[in-house]
Protein backbone atom coordinates (compact mmCIF):
# COMPACT_ATOMS: atom_id res chain seq x y z
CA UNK A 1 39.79 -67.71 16.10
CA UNK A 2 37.28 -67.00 12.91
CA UNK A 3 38.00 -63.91 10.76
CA UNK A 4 34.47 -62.94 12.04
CA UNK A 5 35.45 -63.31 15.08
CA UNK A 6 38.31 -60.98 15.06
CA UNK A 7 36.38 -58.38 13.78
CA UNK A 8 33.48 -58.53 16.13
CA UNK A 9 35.02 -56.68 19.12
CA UNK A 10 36.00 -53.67 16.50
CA UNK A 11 32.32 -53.71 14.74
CA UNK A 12 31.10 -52.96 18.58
CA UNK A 13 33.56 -50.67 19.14
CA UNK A 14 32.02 -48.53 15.88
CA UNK A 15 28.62 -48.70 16.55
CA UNK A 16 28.87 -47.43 20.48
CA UNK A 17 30.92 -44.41 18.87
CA UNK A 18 27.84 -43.74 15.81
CA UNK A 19 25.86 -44.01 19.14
CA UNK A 20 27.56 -41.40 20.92
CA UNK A 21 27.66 -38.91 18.25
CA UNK A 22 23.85 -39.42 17.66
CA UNK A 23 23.25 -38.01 21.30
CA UNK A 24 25.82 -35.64 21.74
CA UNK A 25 25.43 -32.78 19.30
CA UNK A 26 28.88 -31.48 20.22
CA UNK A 27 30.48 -34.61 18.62
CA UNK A 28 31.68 -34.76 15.04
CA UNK A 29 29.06 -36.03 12.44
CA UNK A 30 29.93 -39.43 11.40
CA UNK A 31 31.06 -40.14 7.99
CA UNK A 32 27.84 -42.47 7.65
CA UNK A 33 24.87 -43.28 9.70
CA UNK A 34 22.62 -45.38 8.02
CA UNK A 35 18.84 -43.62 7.42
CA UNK A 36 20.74 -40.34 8.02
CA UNK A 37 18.60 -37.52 5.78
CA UNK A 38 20.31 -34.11 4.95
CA UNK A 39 20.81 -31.51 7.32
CA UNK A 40 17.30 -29.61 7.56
CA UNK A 41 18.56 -25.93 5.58
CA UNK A 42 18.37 -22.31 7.67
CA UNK A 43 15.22 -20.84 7.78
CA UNK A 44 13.90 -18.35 9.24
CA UNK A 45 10.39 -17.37 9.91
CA UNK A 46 8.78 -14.80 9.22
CA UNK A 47 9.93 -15.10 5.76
CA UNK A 48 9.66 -11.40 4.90
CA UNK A 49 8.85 -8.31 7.14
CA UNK A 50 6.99 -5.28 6.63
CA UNK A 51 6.91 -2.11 9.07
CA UNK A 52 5.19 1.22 8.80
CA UNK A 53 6.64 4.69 10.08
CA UNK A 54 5.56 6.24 12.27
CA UNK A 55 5.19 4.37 14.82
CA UNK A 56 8.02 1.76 13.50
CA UNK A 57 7.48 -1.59 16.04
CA UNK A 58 10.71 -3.73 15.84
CA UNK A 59 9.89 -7.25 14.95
CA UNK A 60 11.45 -10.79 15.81
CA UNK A 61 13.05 -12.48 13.54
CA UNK A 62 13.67 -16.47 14.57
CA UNK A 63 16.35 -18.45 12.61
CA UNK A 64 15.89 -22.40 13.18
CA UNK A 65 18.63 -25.20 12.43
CA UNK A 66 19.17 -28.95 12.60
CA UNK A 67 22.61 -28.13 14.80
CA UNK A 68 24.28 -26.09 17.21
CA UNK A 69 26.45 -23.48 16.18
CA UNK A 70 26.10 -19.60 16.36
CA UNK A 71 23.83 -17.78 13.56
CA UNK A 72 25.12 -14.11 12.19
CA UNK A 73 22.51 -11.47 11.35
CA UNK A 74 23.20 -8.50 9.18
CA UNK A 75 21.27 -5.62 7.59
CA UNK A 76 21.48 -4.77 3.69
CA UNK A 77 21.10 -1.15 4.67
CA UNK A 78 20.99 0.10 8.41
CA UNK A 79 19.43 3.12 7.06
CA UNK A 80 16.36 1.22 6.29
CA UNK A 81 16.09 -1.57 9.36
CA UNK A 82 19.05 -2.77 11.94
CA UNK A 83 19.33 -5.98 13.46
CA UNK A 84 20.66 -7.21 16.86
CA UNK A 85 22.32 -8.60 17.95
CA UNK A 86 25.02 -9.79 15.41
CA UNK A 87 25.43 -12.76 16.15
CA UNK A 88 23.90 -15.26 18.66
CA UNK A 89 24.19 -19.21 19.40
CA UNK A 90 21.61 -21.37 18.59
CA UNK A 91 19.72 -23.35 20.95
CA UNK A 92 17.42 -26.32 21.55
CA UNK A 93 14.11 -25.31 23.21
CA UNK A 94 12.88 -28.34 25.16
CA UNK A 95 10.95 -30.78 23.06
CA UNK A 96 12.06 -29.40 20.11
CA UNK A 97 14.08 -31.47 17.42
CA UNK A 98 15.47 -27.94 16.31
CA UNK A 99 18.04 -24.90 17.45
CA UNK A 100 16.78 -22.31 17.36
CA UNK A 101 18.35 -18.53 17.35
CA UNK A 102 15.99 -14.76 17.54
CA UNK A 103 16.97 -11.52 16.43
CA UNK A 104 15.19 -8.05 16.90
CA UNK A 105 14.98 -6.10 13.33
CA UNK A 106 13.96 -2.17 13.83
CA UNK A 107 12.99 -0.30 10.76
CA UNK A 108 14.75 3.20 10.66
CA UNK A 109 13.95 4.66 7.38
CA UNK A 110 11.13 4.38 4.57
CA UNK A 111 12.87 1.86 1.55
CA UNK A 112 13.54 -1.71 0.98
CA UNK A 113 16.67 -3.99 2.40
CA UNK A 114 17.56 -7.44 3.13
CA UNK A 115 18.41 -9.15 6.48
CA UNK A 116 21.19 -12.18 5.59
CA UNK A 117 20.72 -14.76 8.19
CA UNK A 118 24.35 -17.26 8.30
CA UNK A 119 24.89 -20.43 9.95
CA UNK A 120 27.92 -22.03 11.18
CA UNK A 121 27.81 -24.47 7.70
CA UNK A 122 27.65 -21.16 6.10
CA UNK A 123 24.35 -21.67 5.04
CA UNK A 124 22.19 -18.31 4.05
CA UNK A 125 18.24 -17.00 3.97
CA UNK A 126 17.83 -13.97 2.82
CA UNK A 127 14.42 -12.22 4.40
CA UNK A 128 13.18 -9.02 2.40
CA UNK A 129 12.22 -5.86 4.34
CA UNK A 130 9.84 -3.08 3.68
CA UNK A 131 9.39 -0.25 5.59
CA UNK A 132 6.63 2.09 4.27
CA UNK A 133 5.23 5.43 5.57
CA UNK A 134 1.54 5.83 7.63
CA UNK A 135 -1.33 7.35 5.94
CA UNK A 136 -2.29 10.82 6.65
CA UNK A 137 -5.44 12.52 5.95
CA UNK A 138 -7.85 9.07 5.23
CA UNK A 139 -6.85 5.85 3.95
CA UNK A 140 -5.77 4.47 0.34
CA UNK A 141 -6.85 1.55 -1.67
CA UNK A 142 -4.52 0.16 -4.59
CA UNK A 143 -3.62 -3.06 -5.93
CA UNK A 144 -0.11 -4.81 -5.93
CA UNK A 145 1.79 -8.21 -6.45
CA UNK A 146 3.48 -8.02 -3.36
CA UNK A 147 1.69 -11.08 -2.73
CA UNK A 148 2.42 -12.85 -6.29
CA UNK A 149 -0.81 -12.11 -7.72
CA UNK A 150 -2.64 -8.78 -8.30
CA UNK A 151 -4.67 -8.18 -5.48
CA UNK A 152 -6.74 -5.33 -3.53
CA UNK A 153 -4.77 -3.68 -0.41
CA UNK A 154 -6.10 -0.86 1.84
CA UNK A 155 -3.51 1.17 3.77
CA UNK A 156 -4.12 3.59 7.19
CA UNK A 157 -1.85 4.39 9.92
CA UNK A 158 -1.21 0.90 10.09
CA UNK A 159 0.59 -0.17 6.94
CA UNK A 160 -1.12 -2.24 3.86
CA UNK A 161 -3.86 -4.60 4.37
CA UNK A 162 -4.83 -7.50 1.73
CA UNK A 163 -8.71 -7.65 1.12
CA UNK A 164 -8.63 -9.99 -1.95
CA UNK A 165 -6.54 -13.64 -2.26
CA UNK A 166 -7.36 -15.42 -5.26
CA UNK A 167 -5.87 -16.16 -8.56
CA UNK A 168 -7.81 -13.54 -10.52
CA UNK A 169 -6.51 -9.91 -11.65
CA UNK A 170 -8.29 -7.83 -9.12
CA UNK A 171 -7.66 -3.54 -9.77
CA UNK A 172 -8.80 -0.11 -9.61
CA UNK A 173 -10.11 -0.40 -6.59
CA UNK A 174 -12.31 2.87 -4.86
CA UNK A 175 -13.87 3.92 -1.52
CA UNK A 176 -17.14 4.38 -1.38
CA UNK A 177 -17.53 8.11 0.20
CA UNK A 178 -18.70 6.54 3.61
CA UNK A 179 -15.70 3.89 3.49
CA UNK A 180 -17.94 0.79 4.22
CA UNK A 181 -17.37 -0.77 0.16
CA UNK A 182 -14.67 -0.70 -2.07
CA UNK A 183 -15.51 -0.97 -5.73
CA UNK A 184 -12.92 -2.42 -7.75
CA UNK A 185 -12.47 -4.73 -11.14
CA UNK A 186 -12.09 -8.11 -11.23
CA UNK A 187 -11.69 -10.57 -13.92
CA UNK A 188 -12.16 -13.65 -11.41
CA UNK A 189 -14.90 -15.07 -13.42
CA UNK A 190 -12.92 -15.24 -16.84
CA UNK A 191 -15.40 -11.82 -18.25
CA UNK A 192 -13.71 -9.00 -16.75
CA UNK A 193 -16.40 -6.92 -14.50
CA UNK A 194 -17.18 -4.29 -11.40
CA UNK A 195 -17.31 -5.98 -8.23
CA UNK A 196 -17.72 -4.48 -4.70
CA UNK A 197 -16.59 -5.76 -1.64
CA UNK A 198 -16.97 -4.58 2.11
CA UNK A 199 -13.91 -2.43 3.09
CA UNK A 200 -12.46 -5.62 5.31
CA UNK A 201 -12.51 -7.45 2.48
CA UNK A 202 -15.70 -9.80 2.96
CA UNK A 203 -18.89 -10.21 0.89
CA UNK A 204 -17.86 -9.62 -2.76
CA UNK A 205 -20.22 -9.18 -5.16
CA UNK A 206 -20.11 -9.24 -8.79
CA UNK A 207 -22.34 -6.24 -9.93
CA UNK A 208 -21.84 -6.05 -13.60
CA UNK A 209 -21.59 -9.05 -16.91
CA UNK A 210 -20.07 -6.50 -19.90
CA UNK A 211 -17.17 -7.34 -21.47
CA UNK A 212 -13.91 -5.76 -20.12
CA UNK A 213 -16.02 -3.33 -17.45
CA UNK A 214 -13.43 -1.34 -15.56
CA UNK A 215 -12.70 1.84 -13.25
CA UNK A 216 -15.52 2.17 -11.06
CA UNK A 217 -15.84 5.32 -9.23
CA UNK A 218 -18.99 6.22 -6.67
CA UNK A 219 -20.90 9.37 -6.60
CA UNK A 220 -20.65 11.38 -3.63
CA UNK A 221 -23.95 9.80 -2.15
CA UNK A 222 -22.86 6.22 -2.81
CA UNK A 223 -25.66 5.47 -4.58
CA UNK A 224 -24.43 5.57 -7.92
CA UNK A 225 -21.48 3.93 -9.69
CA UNK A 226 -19.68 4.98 -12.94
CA UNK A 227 -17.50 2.91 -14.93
CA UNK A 228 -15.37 2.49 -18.55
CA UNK A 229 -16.28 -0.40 -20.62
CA UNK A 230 -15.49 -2.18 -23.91
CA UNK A 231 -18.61 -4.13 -24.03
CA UNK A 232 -19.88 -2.08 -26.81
CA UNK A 233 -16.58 -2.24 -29.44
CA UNK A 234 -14.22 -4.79 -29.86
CA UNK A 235 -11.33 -2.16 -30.27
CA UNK A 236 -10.87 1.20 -29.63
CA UNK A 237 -9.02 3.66 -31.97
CA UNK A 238 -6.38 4.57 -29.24
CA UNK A 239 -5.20 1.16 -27.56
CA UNK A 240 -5.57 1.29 -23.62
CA UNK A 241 -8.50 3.52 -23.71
CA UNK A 242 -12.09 2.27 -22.70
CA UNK A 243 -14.96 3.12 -25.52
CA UNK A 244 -18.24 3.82 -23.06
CA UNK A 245 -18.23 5.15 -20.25
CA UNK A 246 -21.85 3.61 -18.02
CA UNK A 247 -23.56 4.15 -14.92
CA UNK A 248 -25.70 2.30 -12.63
CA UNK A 249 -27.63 1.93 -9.08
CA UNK A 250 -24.83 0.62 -6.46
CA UNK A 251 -26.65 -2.56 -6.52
CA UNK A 252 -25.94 -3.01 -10.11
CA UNK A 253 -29.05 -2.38 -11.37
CA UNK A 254 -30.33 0.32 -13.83
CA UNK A 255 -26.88 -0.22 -16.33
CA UNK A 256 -27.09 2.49 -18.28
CA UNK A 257 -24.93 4.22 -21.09
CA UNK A 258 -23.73 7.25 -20.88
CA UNK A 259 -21.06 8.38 -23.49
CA UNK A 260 -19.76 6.03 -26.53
CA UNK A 261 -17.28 7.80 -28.34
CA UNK A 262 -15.00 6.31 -31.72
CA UNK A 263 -11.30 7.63 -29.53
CA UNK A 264 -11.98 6.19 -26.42
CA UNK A 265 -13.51 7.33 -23.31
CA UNK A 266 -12.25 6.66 -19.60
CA UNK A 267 -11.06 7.17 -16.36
CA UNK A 268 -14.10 8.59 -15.18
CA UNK A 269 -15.17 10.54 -11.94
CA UNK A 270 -18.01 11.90 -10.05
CA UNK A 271 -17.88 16.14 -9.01
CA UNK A 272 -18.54 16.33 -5.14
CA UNK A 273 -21.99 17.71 -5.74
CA UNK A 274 -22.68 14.86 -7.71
CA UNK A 275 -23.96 17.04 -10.99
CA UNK A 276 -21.04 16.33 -13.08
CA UNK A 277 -18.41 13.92 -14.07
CA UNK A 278 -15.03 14.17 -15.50
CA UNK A 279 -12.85 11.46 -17.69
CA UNK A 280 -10.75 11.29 -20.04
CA UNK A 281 -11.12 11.23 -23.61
CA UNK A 282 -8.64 10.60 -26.48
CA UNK A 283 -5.61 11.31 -24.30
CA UNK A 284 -7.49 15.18 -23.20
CA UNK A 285 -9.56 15.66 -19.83
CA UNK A 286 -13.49 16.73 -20.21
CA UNK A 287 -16.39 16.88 -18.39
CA UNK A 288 -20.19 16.56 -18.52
CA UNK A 289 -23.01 16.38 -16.91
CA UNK A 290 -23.73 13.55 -14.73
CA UNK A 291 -26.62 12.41 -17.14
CA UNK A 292 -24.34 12.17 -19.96
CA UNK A 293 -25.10 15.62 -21.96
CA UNK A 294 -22.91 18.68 -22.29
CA UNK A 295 -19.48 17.05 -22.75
CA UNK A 296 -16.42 20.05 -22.55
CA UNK A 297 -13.01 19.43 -23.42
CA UNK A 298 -10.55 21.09 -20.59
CA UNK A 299 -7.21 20.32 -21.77
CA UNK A 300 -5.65 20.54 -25.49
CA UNK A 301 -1.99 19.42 -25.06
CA UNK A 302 0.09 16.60 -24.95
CA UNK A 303 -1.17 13.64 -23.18
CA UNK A 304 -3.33 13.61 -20.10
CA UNK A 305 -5.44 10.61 -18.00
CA UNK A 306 -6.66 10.28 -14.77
CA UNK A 307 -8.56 13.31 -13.49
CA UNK A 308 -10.21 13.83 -10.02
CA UNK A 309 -11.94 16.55 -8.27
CA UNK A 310 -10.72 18.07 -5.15
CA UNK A 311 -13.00 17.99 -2.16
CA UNK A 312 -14.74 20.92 -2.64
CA UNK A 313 -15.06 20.64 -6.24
CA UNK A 314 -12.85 23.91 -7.16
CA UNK A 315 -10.00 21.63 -8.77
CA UNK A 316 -9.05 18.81 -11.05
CA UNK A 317 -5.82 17.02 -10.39
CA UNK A 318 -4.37 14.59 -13.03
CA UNK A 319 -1.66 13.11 -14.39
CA UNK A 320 0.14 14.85 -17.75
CA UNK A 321 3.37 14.70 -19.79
CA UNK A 322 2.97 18.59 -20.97
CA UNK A 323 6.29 19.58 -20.67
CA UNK A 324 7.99 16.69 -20.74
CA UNK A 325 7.92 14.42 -23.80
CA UNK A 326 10.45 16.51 -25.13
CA UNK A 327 13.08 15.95 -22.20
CA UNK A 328 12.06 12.18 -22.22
CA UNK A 329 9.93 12.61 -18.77
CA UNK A 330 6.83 11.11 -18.13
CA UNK A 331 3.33 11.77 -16.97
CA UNK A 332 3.72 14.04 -13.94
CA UNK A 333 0.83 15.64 -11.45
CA UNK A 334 -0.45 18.72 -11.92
CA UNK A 335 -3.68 20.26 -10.84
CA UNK A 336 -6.22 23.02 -12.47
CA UNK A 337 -9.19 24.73 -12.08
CA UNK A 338 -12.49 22.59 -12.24
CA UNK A 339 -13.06 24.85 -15.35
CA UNK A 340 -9.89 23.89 -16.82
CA UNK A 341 -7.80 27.35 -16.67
CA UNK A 342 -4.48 27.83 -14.53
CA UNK A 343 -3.06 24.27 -14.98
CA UNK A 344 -0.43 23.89 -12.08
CA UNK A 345 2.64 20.91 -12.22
CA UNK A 346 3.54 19.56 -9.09
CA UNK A 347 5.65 16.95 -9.59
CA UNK A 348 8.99 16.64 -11.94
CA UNK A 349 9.78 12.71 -12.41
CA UNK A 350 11.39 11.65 -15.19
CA UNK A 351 10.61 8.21 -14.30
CA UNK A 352 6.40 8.68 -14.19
CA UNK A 353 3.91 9.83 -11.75
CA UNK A 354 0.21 9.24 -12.45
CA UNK A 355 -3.04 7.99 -10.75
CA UNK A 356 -3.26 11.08 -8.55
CA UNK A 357 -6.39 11.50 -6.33
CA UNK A 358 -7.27 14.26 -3.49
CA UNK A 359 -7.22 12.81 0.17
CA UNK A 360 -11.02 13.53 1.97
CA UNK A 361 -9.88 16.78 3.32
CA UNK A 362 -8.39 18.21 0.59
CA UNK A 363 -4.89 18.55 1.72
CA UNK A 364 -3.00 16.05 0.34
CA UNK A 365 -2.15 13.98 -3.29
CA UNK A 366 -1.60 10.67 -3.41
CA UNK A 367 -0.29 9.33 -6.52
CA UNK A 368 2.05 6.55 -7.91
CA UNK A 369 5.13 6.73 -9.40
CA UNK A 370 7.91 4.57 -10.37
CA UNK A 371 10.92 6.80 -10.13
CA UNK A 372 12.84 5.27 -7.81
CA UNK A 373 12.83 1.93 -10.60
CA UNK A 374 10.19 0.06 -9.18
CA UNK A 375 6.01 1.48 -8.77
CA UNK A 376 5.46 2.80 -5.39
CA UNK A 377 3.05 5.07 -3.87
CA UNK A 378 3.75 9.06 -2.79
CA UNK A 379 1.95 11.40 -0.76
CA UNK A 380 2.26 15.33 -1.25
CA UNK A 381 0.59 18.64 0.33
CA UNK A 382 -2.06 19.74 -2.23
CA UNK A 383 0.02 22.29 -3.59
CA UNK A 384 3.21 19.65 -4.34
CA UNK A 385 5.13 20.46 -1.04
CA UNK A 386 6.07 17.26 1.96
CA UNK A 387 6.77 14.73 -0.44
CA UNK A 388 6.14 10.82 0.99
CA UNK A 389 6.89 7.84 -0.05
CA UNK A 390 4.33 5.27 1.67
CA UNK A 391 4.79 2.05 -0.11
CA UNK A 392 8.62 0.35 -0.54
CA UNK A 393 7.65 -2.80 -1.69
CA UNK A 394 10.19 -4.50 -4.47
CA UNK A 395 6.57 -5.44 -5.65
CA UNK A 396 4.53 -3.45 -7.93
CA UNK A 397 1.99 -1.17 -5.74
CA UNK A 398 -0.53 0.73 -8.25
CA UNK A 399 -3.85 2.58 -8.56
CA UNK A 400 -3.88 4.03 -5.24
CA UNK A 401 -7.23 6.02 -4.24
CA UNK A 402 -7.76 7.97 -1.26
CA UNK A 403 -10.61 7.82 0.73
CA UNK A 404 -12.54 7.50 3.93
């Protein structure tokens, strides 16, 4: 008998067992199967989860595998979201090629945690979980990377919305007082300009061509939109400060300057009867008449930005560090009279709180802050009472603006 021939009866013998593995998936993997590719890794899908409180839906969470074998689920922190059950064996849905195990995840508390998903290989995905509070009182636009990009997000009792996906820097976005546009900036076309966009997101239009044209805000009719701008100077004298402050039709016609000024002028803001608007100017709060005449100074300490009037027009809330540079804090809220007098703090971070702006009614503050190491977004009572944390994102949320 040939040496081949020996060896034949053997070579059969190995290829009906490579055979039988192939179908059985209970069977050991071969050493080597010719045109085998690498085990497909865990995934899981969605790849991160977000949940709002109240009214805190629980969510499915599906793990998917190349092989049988039971998946374990557990929580980072079951005082933010649980997960059940613990562990569960995977299995093949008909005409898939996959196994497949589901979990239920149920947020508990506002914050940010992890869900580790392991196989039987020991594999891992890791899914990220947010749990953020509901809007009270109107709804809030800000921008965040929680996407990878800087984008515009809109937030209700339902949790954040994206309006904007592009590549672009897209910020300070505002409300318009009926809540059917959002103003915002947008440096999408390589200049740096106002846009405004309906509040779902659709139609944007590009409404101004300065250079570096920033922080809209409407007046109370929505007719009218203010703005900061560099397109006048090159450089200010304080860094990070507009120089002009402009206003124009909603439309973007009818540009027209309102205030230049050699420290920097910014942040500005219409008064609810529309005669007056405040800003900020060299690191101080004023405020003029809507027309541009009459400018007042209303603060003279330390270092204040960001002012807004209340509702009914009786109060300025804004963001300040009087108090605090020399313990190391940062800007804080407080509010004032519209006439500057009785300045109140109601907040004490040492890790920043700033952007504040009055919800529609009047009876709440929504501002950002970044003292829990990362920049989320708080909601207090007007007078700095209820404290709320609505965003948890381990992204960046800023800017936020209440409004209809």
């Amino acid at each position: 008998m040939s040496r081949r021939a020996q060896f034949t009866p053997y070579l059969l013998v190995a290829l009906a067992l490579l055979g039988a593995c192939a179908d059985d998936p209970l069977a050991p993997a071969p050493l080597f199967k010719p045109g085998n590719a690498p085990a497909t890794p865990l995934t899981a899908t969605p790849t991160q989860l977000g949940f709002t409180l109240p009214p805190g839906i629980p969510a499915t969470l599906t793990a998917r595998v190349q092989y049988v074998g039971a998946i374990a689920a557990q929580s980072s922190n079951t005082g933010c979201a649980t997960v059940t059950p613990a562990s569960v064996p995977a299995t093949k849905p008909a005409g898939s090629s996959q196994y497949v195990a589901t979990f239920t995840v149920t947020p508990v508390g506002l914050g940010s945690c992890t869900i580790t998903l392991t196989d039987k290989k020991g594999q891992t995905v890791v899914v990220p979980v947010s749990v953020e509070g509901a809007v009270t009182g109107g709804r809030i636009v800000f921008n965040s990377s929680r996407d990878g990009n800087e984008e515009i997000y809109i937030m209700g009792a339902n949790g954040p919305v994206r309006l904007t996906n592009n590549t672009a820097r897209d910020r300070y976005p505002v409300l318009s007082p009926d809540g059917t546009k959002i103003a915002f900036y947008s440096d999408r076309d390589g200049t740096g300009a106002v846009w405004v966009m309906d509040a779902d997101g659709t139609d944007a239009l590009k409404l101004t061509s300065g250079r570096g044209d920033i922080k809209p805000a409407f007046s109370p009719d929505g007719n009218r939109i203010v703005y900061a701008s560099f397109r006048l100077d090159a450089e200010a004298e304080l860094p990070g400060l507009s120089t002009d402050l402009w206003i124009m039709n909603a439309d973007g016609s009818n540009q027209t300057l309102l205030l230049d000024d050699e420290l920097g002028v910014s942040d500005p803001a219409f008064s609810p009867d529309g005669t007056r608007i405040v800003f900020t100017k060299g690191w101080q709060i004023w405020i003029m008449n809507a027309d541009g005449s009459d400018p007042v100074q209303l603060t003279t300490q330390e270092s204040n930005s960001n002012p807004s009037f209340s509702p009914d027009g009786t109060k300025i809330v804004f963001a300040s560090d009087v108090n605090g540079s020399a313990s190391g804090a940062f800007m804080n809220v407080w509010v004032m009279n519209a006439d500057g007098s009785l300045p109140v703090r109601l907040t004490h971070d040492f890790q920043g709180a700033d952007n504040p702006t009055f919800s529609p009614d009047g009876a709440r503050i929504v501002f950002g802050t970044t003292r829990n190491g990362n920049a989320d977004i708080y909601q207090i009572n007007a007078d700095g009472s209820s404290e709320v944390r609505l965003t948890s994102h381990q992204a960046a949320d800023v800017t936020p603006r209440f409004g209809n």
